[in-house]
PDB file of N, CA and C in Angstrom:
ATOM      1  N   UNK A   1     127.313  64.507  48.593  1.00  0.00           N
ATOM      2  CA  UNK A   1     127.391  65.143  49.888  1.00  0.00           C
ATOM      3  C   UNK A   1     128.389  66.301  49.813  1.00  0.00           C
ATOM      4  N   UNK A   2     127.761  67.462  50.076  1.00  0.00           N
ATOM      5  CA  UNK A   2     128.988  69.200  49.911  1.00  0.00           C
ATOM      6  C   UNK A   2     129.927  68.443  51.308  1.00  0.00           C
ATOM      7  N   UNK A   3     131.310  69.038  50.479  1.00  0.00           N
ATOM      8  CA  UNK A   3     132.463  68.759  51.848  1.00  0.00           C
ATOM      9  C   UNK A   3     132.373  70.231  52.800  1.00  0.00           C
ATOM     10  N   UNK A   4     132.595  70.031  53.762  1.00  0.00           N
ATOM     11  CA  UNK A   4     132.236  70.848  55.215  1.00  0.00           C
ATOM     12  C   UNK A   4     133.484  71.732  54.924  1.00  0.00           C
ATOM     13  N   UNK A   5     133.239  73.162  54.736  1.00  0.00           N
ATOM     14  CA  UNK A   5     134.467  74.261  54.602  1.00  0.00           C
ATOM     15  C   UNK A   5     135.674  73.868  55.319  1.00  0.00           C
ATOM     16  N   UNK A   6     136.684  74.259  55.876  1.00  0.00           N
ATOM     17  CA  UNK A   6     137.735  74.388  57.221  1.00  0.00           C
ATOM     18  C   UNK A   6     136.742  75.905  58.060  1.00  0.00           C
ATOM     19  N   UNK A   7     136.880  75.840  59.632  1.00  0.00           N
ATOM     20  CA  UNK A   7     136.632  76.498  60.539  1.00  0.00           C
ATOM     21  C   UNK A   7     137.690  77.664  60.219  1.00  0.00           C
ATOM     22  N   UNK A   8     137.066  79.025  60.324  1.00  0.00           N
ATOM     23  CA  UNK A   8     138.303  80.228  60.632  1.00  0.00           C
ATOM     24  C   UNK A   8     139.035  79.762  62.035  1.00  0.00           C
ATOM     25  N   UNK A   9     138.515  79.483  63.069  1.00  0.00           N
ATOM     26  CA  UNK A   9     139.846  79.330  63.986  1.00  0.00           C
ATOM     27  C   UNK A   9     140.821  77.994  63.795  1.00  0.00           C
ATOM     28  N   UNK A  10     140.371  76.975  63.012  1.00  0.00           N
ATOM     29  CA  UNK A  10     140.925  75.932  62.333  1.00  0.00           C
ATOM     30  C   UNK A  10     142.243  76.557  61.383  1.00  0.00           C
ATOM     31  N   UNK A  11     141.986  77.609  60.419  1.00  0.00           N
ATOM     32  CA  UNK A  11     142.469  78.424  59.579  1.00  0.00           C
ATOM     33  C   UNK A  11     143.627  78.823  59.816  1.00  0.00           C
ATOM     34  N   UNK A  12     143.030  79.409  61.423  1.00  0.00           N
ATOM     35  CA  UNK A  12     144.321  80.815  61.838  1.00  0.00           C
ATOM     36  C   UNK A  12     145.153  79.593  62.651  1.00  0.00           C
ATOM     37  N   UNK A  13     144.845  78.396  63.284  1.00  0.00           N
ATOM     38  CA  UNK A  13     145.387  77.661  63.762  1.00  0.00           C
ATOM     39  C   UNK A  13     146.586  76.992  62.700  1.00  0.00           C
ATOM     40  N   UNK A  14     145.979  76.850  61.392  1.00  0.00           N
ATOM     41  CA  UNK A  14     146.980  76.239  60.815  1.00  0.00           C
ATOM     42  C   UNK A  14     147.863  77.139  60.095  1.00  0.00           C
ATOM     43  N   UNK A  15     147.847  78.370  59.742  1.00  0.00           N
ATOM     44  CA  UNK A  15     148.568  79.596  60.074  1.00  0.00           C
ATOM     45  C   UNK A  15     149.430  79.557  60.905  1.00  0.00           C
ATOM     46  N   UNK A  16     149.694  79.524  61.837  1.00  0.00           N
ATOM     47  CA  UNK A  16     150.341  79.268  63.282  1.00  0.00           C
ATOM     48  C   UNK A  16     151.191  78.212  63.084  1.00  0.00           C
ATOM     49  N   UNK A  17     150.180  76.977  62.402  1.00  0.00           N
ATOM     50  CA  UNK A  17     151.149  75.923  62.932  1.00  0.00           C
ATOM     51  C   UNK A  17     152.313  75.823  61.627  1.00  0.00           C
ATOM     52  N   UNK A  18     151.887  76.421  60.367  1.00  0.00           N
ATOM     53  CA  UNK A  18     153.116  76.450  59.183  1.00  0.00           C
ATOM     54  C   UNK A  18     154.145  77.733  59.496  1.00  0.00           C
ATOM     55  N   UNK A  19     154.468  78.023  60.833  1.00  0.00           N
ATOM     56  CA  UNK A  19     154.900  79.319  60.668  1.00  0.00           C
ATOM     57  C   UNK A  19     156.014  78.908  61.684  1.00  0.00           C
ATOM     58  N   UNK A  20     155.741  77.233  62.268  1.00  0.00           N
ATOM     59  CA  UNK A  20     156.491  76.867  63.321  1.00  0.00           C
ATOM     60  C   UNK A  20     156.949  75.411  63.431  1.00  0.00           C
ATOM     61  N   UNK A  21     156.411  74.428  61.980  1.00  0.00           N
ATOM     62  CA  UNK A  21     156.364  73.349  61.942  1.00  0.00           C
ATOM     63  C   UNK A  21     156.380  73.198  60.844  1.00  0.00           C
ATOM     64  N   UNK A  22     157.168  72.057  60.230  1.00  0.00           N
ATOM     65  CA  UNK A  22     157.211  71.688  58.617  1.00  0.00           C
ATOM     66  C   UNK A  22     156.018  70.929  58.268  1.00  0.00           C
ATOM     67  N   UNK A  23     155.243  71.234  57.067  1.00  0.00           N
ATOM     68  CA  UNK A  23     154.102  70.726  56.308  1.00  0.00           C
ATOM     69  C   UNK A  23     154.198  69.607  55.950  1.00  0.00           C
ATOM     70  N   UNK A  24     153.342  68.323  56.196  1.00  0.00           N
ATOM     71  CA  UNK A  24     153.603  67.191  55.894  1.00  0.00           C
ATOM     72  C   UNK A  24     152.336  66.413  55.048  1.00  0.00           C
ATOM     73  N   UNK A  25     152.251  65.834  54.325  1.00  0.00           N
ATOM     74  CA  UNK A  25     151.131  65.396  53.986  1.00  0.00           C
ATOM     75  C   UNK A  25     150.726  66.346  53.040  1.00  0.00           C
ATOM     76  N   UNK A  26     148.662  65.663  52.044  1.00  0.00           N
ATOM     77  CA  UNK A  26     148.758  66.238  50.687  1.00  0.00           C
ATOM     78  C   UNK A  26     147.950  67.453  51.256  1.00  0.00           C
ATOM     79  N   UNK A  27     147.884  68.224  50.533  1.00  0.00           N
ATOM     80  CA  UNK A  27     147.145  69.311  50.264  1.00  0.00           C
ATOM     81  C   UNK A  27     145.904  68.606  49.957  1.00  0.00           C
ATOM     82  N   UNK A  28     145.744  67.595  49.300  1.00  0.00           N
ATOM     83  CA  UNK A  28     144.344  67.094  49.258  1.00  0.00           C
ATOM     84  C   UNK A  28     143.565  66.279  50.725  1.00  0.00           C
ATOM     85  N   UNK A  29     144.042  66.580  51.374  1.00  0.00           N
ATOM     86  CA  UNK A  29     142.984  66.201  52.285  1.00  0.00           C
ATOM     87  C   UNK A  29     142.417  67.294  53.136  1.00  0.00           C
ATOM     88  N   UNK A  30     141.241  67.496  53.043  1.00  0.00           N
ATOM     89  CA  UNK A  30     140.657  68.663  53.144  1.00  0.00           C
ATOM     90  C   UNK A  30     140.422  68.834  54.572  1.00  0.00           C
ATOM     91  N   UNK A  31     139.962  67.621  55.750  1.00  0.00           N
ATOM     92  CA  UNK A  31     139.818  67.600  57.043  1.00  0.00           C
ATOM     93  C   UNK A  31     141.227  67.649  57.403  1.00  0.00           C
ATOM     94  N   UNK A  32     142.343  67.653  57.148  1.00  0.00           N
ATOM     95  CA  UNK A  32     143.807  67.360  58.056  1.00  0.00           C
ATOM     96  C   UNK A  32     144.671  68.419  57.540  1.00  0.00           C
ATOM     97  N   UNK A  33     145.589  69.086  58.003  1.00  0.00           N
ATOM     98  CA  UNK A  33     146.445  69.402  57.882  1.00  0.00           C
ATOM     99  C   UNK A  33     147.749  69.180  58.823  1.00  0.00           C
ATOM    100  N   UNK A  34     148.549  68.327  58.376  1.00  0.00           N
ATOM    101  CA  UNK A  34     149.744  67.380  59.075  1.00  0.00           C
ATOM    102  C   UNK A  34     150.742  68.270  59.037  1.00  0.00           C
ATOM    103  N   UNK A  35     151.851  68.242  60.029  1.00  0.00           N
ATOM    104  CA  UNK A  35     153.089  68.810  60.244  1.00  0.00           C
ATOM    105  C   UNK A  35     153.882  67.507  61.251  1.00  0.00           C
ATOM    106  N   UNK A  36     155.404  68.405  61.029  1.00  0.00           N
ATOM    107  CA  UNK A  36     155.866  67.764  62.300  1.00  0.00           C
ATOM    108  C   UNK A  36     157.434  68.537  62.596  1.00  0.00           C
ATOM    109  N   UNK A  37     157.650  68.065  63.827  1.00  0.00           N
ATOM    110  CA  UNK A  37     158.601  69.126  64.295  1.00  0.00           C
ATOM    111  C   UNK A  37     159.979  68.932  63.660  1.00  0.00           C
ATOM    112  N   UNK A  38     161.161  69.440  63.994  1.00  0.00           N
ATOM    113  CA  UNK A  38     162.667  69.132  63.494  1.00  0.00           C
ATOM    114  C   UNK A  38     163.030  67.819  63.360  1.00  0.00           C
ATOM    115  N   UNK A  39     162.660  67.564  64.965  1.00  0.00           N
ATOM    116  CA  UNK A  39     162.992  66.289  65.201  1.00  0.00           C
ATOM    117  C   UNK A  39     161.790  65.003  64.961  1.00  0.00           C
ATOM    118  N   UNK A  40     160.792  65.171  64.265  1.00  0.00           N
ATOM    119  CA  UNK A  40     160.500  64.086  63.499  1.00  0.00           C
ATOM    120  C   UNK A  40     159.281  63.887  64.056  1.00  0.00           C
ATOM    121  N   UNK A  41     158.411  64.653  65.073  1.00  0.00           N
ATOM    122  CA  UNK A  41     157.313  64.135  65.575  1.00  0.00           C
ATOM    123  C   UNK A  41     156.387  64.634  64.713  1.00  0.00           C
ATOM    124  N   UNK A  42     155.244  64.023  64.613  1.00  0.00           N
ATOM    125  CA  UNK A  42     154.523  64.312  63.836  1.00  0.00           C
ATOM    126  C   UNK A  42     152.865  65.094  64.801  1.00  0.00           C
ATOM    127  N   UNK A  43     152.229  65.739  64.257  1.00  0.00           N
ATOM    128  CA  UNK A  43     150.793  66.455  64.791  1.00  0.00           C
ATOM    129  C   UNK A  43     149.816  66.819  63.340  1.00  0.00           C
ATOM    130  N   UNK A  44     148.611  66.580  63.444  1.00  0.00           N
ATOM    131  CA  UNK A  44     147.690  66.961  62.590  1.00  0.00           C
ATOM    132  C   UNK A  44     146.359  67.987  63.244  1.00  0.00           C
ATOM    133  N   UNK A  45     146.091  68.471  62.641  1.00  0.00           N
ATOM    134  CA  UNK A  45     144.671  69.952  62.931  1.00  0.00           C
ATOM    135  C   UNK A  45     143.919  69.539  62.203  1.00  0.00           C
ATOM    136  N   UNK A  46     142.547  69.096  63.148  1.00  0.00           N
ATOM    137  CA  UNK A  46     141.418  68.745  62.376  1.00  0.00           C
ATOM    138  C   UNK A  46     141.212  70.121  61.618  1.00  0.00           C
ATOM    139  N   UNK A  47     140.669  70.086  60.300  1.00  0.00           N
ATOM    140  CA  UNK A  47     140.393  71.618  60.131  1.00  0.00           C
ATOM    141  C   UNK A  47     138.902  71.925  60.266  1.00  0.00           C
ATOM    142  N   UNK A  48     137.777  70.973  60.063  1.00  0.00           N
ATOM    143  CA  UNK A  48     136.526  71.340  60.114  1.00  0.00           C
ATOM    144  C   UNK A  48     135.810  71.359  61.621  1.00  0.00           C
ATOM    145  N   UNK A  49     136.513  70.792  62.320  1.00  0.00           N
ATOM    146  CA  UNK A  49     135.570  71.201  63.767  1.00  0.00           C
ATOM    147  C   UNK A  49     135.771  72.697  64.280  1.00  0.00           C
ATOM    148  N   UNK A  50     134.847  72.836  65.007  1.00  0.00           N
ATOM    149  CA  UNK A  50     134.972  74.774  65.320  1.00  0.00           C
ATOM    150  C   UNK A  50     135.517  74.669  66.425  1.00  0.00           C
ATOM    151  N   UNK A  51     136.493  74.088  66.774  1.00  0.00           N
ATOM    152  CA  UNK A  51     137.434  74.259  67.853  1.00  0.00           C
ATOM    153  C   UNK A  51     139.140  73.836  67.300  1.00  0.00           C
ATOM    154  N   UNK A  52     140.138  74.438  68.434  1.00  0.00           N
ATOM    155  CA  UNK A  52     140.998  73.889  67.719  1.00  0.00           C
ATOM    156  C   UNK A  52     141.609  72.292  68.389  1.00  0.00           C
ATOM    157  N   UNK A  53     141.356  71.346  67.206  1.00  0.00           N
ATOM    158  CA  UNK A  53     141.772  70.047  67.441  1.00  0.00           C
ATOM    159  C   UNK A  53     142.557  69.701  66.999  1.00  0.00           C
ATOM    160  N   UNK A  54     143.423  68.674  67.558  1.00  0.00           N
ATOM    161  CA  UNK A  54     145.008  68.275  67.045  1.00  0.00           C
ATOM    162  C   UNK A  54     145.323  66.813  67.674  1.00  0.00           C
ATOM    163  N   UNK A  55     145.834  66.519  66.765  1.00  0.00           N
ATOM    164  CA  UNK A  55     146.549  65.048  67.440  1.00  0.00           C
ATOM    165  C   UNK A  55     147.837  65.132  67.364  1.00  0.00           C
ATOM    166  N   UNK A  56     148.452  64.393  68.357  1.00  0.00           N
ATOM    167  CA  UNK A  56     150.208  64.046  68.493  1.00  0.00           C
ATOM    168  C   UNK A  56     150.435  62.948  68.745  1.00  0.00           C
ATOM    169  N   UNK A  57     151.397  62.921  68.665  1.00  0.00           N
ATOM    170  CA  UNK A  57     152.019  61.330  69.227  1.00  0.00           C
ATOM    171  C   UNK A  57     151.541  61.294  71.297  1.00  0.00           C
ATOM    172  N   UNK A  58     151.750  60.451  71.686  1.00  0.00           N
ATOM    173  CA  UNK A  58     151.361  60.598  72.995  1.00  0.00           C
ATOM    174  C   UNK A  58     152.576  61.263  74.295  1.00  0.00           C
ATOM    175  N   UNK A  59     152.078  62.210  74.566  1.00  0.00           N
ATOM    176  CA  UNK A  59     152.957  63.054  74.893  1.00  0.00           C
ATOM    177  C   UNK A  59     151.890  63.389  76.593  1.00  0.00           C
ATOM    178  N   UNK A  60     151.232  63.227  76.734  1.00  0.00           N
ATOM    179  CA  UNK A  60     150.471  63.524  77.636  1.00  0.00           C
ATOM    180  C   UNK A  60     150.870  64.070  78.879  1.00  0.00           C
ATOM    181  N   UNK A  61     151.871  62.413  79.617  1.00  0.00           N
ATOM    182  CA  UNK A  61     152.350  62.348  80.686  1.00  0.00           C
ATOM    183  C   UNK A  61     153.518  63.425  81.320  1.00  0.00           C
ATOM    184  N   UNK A  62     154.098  63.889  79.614  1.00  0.00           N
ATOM    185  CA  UNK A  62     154.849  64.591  80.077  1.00  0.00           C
ATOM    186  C   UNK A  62     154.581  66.151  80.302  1.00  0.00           C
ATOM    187  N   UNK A  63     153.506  66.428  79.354  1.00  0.00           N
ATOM    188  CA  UNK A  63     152.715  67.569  79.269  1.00  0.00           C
ATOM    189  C   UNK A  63     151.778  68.346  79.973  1.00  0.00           C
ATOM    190  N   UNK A  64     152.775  68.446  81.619  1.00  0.00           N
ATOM    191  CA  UNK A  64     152.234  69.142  82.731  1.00  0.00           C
ATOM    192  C   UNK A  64     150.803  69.978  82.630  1.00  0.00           C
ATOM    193  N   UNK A  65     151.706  71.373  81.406  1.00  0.00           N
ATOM    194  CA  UNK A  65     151.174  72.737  81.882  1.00  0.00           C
ATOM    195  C   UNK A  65     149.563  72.514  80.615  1.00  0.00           C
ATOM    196  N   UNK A  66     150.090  71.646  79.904  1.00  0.00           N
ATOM    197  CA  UNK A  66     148.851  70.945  78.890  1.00  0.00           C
ATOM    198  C   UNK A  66     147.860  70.126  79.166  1.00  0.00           C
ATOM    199  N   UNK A  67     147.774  69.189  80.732  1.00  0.00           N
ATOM    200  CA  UNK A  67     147.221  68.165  80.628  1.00  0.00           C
ATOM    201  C   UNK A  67     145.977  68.141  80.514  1.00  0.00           C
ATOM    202  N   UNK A  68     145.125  69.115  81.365  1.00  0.00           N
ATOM    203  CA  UNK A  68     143.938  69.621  81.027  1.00  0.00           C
ATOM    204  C   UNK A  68     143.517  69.641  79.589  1.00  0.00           C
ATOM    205  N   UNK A  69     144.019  69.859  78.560  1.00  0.00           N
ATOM    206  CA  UNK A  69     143.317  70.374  77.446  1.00  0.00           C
ATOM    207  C   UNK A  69     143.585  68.821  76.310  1.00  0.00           C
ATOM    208  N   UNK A  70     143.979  67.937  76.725  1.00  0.00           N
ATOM    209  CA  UNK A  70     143.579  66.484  76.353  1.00  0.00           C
ATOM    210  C   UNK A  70     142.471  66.128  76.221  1.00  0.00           C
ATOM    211  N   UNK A  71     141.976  65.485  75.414  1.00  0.00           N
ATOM    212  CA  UNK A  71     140.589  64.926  74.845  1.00  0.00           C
ATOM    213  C   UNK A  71     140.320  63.506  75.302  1.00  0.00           C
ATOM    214  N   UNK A  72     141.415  62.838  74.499  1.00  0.00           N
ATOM    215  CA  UNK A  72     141.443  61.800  74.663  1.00  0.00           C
ATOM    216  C   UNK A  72     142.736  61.059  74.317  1.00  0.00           C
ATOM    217  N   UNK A  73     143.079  59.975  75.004  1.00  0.00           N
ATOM    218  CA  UNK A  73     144.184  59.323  74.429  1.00  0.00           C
ATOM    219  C   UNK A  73     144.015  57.644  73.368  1.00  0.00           C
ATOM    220  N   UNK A  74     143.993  57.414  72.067  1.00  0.00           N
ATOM    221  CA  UNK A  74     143.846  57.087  71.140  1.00  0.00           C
ATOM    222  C   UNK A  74     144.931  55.259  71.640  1.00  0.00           C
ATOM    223  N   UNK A  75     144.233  54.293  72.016  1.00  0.00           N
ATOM    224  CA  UNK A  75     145.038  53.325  72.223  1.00  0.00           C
ATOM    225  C   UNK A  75     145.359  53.264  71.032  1.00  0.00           C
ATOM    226  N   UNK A  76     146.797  52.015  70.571  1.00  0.00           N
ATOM    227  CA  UNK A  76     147.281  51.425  68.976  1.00  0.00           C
ATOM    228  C   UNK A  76     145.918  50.727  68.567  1.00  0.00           C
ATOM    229  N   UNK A  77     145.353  50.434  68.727  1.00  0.00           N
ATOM    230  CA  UNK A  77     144.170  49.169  68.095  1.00  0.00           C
ATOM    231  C   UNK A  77     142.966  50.168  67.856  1.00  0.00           C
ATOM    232  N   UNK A  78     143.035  51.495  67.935  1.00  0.00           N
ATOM    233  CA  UNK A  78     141.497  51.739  68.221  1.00  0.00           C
ATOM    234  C   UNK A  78     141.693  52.663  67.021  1.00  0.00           C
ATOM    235  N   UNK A  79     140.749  53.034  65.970  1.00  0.00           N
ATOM    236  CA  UNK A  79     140.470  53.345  64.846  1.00  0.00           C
ATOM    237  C   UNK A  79     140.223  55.144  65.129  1.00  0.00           C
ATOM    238  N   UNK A  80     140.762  55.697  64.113  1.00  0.00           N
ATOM    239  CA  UNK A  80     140.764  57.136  64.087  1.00  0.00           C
ATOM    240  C   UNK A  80     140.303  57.535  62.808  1.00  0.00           C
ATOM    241  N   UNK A  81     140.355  59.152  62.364  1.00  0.00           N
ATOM    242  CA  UNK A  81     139.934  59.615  60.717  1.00  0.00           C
ATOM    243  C   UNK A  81     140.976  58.648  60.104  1.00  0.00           C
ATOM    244  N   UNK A  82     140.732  57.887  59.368  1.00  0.00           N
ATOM    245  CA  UNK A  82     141.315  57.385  58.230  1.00  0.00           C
ATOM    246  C   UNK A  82     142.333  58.272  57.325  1.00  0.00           C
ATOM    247  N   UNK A  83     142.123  59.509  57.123  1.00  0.00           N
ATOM    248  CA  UNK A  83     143.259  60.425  56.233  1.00  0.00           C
ATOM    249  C   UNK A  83     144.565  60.427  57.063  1.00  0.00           C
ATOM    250  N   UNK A  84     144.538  60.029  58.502  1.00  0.00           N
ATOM    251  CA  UNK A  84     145.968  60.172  59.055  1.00  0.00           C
ATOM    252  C   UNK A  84     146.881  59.254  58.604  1.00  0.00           C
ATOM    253  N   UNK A  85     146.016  57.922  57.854  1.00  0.00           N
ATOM    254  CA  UNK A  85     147.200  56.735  57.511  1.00  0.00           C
ATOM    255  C   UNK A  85     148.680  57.465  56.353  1.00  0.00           C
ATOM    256  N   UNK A  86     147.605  58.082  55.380  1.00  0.00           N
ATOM    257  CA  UNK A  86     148.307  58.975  54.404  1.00  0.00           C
ATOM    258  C   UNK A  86     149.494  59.659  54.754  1.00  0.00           C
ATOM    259  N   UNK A  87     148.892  60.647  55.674  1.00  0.00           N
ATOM    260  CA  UNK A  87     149.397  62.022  55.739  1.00  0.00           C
ATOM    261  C   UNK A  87     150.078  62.376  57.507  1.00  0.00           C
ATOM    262  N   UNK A  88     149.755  61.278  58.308  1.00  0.00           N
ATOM    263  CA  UNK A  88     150.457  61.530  59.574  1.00  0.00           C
ATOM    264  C   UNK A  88     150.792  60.026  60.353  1.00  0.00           C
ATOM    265  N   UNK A  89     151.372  59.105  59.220  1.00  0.00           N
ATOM    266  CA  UNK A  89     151.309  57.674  59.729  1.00  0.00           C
ATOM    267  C   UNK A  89     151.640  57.601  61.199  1.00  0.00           C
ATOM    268  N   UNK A  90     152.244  58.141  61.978  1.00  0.00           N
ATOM    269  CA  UNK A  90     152.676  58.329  62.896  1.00  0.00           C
ATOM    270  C   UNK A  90     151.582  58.300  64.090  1.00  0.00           C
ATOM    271  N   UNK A  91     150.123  59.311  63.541  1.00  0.00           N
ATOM    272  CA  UNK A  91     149.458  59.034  64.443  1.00  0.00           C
ATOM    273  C   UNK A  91     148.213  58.314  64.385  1.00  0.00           C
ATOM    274  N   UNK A  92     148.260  57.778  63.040  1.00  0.00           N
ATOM    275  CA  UNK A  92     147.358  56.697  62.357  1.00  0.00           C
ATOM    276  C   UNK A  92     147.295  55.069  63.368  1.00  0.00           C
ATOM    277  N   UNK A  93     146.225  54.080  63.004  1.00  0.00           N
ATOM    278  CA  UNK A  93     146.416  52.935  63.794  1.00  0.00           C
ATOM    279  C   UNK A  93     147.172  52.279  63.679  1.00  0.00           C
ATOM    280  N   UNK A  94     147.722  51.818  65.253  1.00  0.00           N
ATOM    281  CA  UNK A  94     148.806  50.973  65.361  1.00  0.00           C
ATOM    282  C   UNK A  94     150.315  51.808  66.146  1.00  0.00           C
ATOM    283  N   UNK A  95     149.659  52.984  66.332  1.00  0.00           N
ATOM    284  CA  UNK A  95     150.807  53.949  67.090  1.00  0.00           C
ATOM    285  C   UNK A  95     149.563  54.417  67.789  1.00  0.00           C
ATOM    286  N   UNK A  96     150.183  54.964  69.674  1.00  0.00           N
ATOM    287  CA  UNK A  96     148.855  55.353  70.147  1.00  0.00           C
ATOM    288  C   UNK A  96     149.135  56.726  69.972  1.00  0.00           C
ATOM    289  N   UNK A  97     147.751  57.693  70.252  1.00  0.00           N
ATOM    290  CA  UNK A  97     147.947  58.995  69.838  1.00  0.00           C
ATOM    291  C   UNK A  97     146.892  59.486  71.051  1.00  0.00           C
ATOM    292  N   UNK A  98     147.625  61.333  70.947  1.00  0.00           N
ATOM    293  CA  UNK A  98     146.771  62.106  71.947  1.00  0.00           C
ATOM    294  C   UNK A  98     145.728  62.870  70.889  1.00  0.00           C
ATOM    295  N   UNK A  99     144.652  63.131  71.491  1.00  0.00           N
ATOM    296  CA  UNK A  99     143.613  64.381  71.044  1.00  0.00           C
ATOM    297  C   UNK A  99     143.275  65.021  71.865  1.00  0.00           C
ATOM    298  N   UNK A 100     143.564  66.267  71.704  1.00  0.00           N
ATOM    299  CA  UNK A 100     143.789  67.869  72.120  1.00  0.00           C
ATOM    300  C   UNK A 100     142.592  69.064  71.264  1.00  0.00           C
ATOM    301  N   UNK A 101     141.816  69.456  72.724  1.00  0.00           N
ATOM    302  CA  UNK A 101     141.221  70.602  72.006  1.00  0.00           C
ATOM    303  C   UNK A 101     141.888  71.885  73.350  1.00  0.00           C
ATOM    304  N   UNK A 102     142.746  72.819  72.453  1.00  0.00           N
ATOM    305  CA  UNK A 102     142.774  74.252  72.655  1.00  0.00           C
ATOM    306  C   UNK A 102     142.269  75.187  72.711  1.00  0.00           C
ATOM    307  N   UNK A 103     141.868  75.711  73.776  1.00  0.00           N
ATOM    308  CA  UNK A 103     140.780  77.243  74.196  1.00  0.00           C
ATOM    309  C   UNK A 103     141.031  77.943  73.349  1.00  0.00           C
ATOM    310  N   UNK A 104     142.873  78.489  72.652  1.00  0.00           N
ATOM    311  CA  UNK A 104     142.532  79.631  72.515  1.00  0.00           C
ATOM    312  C   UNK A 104     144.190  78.934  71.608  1.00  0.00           C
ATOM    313  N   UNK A 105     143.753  80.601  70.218  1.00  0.00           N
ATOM    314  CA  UNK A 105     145.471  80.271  69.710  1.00  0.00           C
ATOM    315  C   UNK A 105     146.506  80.462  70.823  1.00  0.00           C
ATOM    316  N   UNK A 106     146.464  81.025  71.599  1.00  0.00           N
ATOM    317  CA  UNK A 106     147.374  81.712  72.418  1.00  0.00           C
ATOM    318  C   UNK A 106     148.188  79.963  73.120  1.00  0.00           C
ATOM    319  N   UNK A 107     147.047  78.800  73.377  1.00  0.00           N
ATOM    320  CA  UNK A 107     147.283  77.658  73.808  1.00  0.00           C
ATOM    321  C   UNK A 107     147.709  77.495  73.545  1.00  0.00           C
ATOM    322  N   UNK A 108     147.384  76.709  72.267  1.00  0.00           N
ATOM    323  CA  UNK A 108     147.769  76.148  70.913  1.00  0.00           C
ATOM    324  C   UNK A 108     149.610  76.172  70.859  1.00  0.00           C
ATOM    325  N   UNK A 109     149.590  77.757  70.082  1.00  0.00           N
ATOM    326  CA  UNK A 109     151.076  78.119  70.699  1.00  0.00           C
ATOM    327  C   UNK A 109     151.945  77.761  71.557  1.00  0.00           C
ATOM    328  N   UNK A 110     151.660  77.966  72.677  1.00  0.00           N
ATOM    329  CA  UNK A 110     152.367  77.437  73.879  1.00  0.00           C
ATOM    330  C   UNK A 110     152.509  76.208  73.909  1.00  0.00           C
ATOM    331  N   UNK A 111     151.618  74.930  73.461  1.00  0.00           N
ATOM    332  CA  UNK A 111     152.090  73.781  73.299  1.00  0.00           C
ATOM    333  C   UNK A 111     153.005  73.505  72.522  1.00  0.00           C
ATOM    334  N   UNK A 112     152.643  73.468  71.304  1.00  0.00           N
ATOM    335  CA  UNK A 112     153.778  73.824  70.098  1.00  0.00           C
ATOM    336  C   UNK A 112     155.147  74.226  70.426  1.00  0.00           C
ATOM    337  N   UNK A 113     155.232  75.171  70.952  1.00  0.00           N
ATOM    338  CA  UNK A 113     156.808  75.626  71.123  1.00  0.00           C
ATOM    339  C   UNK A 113     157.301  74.558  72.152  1.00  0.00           C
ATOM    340  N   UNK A 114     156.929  73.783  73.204  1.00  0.00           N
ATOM    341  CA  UNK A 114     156.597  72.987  74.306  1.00  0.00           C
ATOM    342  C   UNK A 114     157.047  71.544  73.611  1.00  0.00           C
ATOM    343  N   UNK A 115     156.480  71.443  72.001  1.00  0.00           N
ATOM    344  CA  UNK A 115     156.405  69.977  71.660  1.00  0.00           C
ATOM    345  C   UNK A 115     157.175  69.836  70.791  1.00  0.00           C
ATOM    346  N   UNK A 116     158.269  71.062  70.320  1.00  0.00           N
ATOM    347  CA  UNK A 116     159.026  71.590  69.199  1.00  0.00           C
ATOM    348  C   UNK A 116     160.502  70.710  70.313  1.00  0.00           C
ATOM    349  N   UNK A 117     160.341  71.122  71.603  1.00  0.00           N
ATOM    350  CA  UNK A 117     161.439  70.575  71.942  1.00  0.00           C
ATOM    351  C   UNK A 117     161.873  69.159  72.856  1.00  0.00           C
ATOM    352  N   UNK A 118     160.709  68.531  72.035  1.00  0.00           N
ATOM    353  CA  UNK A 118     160.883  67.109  72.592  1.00  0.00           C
ATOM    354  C   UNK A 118     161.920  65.925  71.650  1.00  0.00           C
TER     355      UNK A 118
END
């Protein structure tokens, strides 16, 4: 089975996000690219969907000007991509997690700097 490229706005997203967040996790996993902030939170960018998708720790409630652009919230028991156990244990099963799709980099951004200071 050919593995599915990364999306260009996936690309420029994760561009963005190494320019504002420390790199976490392998280079070999081709769907994820993991980071996390100063203070220890962790987020991953799907890279192959053509939107930009991301998971965090669950941050939702507090994430006013964001709440809209939530996907879904990931109970501890409920099963996600498997590469996060690796590379973003944090938002792997058994911790609950948010999923986030962003309109636009411009979003994206604005969360980020938003989740940099939690």
């Amino acid at each position: 089975m050919p593995r599915k490229a990364p999306s260009k706005i996936a690309l420029q997203a994760e561009a963005a996000l190494q320019k504002k967040l420390v790199r976490i996790g392998s280079d070999d996993a081709l769907y994820l690219r993991c980071f996390r902030t100063g203070n220890g939170r962790q987020l991953a960018l799907n890279r192959v969907n053509a939107g930009i998708d991301v998971w965090t720790e669950p941050v939702w409630e507090h994430a006013t000007p964001f709440q809209a652009m939530r996907k879904k919230r990931y109970a501890a028991d409920e099963n996600r991509i498997s590469t996060l156990e690796a590379n973003a244990s944090r938002l792997w099963k058994g911790s609950a997690a948010d999923y986030w799709r962003f309109p636009t980099l411009g979003d994206l951004d604005a969360f980020i700097d938003w989740y940099r200071t939690l």
